[in-house]
Protein backbone atom coordinates (compact mmCIF):
# COMPACT_ATOMS: atom_id res chain seq x y z
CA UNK A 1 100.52 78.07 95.96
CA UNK A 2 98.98 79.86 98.98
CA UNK A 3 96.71 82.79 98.82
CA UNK A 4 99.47 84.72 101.41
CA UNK A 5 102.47 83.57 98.67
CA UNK A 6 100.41 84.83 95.59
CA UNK A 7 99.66 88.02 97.61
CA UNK A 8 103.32 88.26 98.21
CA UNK A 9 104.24 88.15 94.71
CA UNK A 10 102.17 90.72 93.35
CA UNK A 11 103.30 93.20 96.30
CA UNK A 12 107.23 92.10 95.07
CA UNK A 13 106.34 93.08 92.03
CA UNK A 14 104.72 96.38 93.18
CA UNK A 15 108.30 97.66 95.03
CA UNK A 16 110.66 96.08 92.11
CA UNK A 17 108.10 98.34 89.58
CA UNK A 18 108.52 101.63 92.53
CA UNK A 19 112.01 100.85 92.61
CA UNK A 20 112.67 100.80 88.19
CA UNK A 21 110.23 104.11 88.43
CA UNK A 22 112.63 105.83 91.11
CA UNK A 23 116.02 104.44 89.16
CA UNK A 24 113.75 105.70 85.28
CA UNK A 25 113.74 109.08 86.80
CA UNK A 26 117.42 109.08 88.17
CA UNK A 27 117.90 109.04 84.62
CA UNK A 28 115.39 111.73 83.43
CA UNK A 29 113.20 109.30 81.55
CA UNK A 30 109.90 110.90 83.29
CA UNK A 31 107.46 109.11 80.90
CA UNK A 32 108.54 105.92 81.77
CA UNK A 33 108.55 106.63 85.65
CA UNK A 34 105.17 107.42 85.58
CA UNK A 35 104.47 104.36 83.97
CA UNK A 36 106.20 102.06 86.45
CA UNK A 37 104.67 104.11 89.47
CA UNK A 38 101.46 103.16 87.79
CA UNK A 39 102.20 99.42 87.40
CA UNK A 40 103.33 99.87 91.32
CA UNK A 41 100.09 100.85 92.19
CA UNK A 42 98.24 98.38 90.25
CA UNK A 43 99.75 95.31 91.42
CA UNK A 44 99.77 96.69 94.78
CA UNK A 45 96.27 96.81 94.67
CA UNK A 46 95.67 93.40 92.73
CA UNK A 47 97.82 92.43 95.71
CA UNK A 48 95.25 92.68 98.44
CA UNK A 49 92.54 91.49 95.89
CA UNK A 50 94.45 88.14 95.73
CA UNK A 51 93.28 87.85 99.27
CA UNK A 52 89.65 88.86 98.54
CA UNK A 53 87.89 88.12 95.92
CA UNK A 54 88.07 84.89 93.56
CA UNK A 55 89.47 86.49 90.22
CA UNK A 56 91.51 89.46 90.00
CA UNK A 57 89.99 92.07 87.51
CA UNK A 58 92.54 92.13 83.99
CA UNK A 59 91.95 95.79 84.08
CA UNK A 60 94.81 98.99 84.41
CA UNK A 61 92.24 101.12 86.38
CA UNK A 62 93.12 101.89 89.50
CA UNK A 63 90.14 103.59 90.53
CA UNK A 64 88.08 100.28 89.63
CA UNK A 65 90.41 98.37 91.52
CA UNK A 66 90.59 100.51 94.27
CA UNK A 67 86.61 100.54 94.78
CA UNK A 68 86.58 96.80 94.62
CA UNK A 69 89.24 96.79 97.48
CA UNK A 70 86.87 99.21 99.09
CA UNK A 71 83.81 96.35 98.96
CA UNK A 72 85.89 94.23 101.94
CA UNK A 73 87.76 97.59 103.27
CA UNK A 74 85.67 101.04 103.12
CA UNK A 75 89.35 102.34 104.25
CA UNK A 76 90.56 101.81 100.90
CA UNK A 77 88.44 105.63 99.82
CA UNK A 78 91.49 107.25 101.61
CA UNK A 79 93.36 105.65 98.26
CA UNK A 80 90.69 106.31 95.76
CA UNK A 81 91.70 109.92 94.61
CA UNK A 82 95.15 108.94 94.29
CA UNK A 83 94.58 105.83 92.82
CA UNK A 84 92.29 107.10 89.82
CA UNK A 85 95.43 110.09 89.13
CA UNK A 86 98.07 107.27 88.32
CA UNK A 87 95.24 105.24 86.27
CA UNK A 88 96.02 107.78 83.11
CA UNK A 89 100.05 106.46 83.28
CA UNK A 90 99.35 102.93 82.00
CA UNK A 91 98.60 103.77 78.51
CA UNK A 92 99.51 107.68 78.19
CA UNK A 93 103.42 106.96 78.56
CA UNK A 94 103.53 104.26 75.95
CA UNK A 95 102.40 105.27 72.62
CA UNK A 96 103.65 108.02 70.41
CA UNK A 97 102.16 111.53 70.85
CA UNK A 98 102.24 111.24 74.11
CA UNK A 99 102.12 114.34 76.87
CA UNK A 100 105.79 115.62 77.84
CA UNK A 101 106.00 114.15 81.50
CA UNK A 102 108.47 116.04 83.79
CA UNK A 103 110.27 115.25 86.53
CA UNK A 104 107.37 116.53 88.58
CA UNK A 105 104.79 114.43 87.09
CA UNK A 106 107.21 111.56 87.74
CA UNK A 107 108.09 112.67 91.32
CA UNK A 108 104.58 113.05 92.30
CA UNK A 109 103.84 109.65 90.44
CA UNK A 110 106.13 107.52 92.77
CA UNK A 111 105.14 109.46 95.98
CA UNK A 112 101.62 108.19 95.05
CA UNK A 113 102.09 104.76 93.88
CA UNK A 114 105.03 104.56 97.36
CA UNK A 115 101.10 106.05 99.38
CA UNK A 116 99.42 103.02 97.55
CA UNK A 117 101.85 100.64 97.94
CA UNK A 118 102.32 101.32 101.65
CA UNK A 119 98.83 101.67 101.94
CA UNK A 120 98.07 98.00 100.83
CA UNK A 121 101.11 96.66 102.55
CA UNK A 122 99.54 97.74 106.02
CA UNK A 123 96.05 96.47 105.18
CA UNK A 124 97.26 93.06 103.98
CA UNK A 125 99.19 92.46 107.33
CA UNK A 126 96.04 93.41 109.14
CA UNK A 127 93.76 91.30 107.16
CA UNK A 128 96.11 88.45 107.40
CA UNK A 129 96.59 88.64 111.20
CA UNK A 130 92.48 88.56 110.86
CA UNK A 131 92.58 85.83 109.26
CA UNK A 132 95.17 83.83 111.44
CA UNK A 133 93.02 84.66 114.43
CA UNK A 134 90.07 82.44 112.29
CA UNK A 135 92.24 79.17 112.43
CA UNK A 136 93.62 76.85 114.42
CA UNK A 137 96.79 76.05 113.37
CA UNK A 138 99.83 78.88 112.47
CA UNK A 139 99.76 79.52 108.99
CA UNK A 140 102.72 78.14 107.09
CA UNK A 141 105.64 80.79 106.53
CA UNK A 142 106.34 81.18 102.80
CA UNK A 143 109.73 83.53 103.87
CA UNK A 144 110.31 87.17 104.58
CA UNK A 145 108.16 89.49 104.39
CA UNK A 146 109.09 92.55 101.85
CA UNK A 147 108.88 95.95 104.25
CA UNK A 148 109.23 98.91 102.57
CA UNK A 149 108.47 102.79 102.83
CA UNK A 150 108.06 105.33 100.70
């Protein structure tokens, strides 16, 4: 599997996670959107790391992440704040004792992870047109491309 397919997974996983937080909160379950707006950012970030670097970090933090984006792409700062708020989400909304998470929290939750995801989607299309401009040959097509905005 290709570097560009594996990067393609994680950012279909990213928008299916954006898309369970939007259709969580169309149900009031607030906790749980936050959650999946955090996951959205995460592999939306892990995403773009597929394409640069060797390993991607097993971590939730989205601030580490984001920072080790940051080492190929100082762009990725304009992410950072944002980033580190949703970090909290991926252990806060599962465990009893939890904080009461409204509809705000989750609202503001997916319009960050939807900044993130975008974000990353942008960055990967310019690094990969970077990257076609290295070679040769025309990459091989692995199939759409997943285009969304938030």
């Amino acid at each position: 599997m290709s570097e560009h397919d594996i990067a393609a997974q994680w950012l279909e996983k990213a928008a299916i996670d954006l898309q369970s937080a939007d259709a969580l909160l169309s149900v009031g379950i607030a906790a749980n959107a936050c959650y999946f707006a955090q996951q959205a950012g995460e592999k939306a970030l892990k995403s773009y790391l597929s394409l640069t670097v060797e390993e991607i970090p097993r971590t939730h933090n989205l601030e580490h992440l984001c920072k080790q984006c940051m080492e190929t792409d100082t762009s990725f700062s304009e992410i950072l704040r944002i980033s580190s708020e949703l970090t909290d989400f991926a252990t806060t909304t599962r465990y009893p004792g939890s904080p009461d998470y409204t509809k705000e929290d989750a609202e503001d939750a997916i319009q960050k992870a939807g900044r993130i995801f975008v974000f990353v989607q942008e960055h990967i299309e310019m690094l990969e047109q970077d990257m076609e401009q290295g070679f040769d040959e025309e990459p091989e097509q692995s199939g759409p491309t997943m285009r969304m905005s938030f």
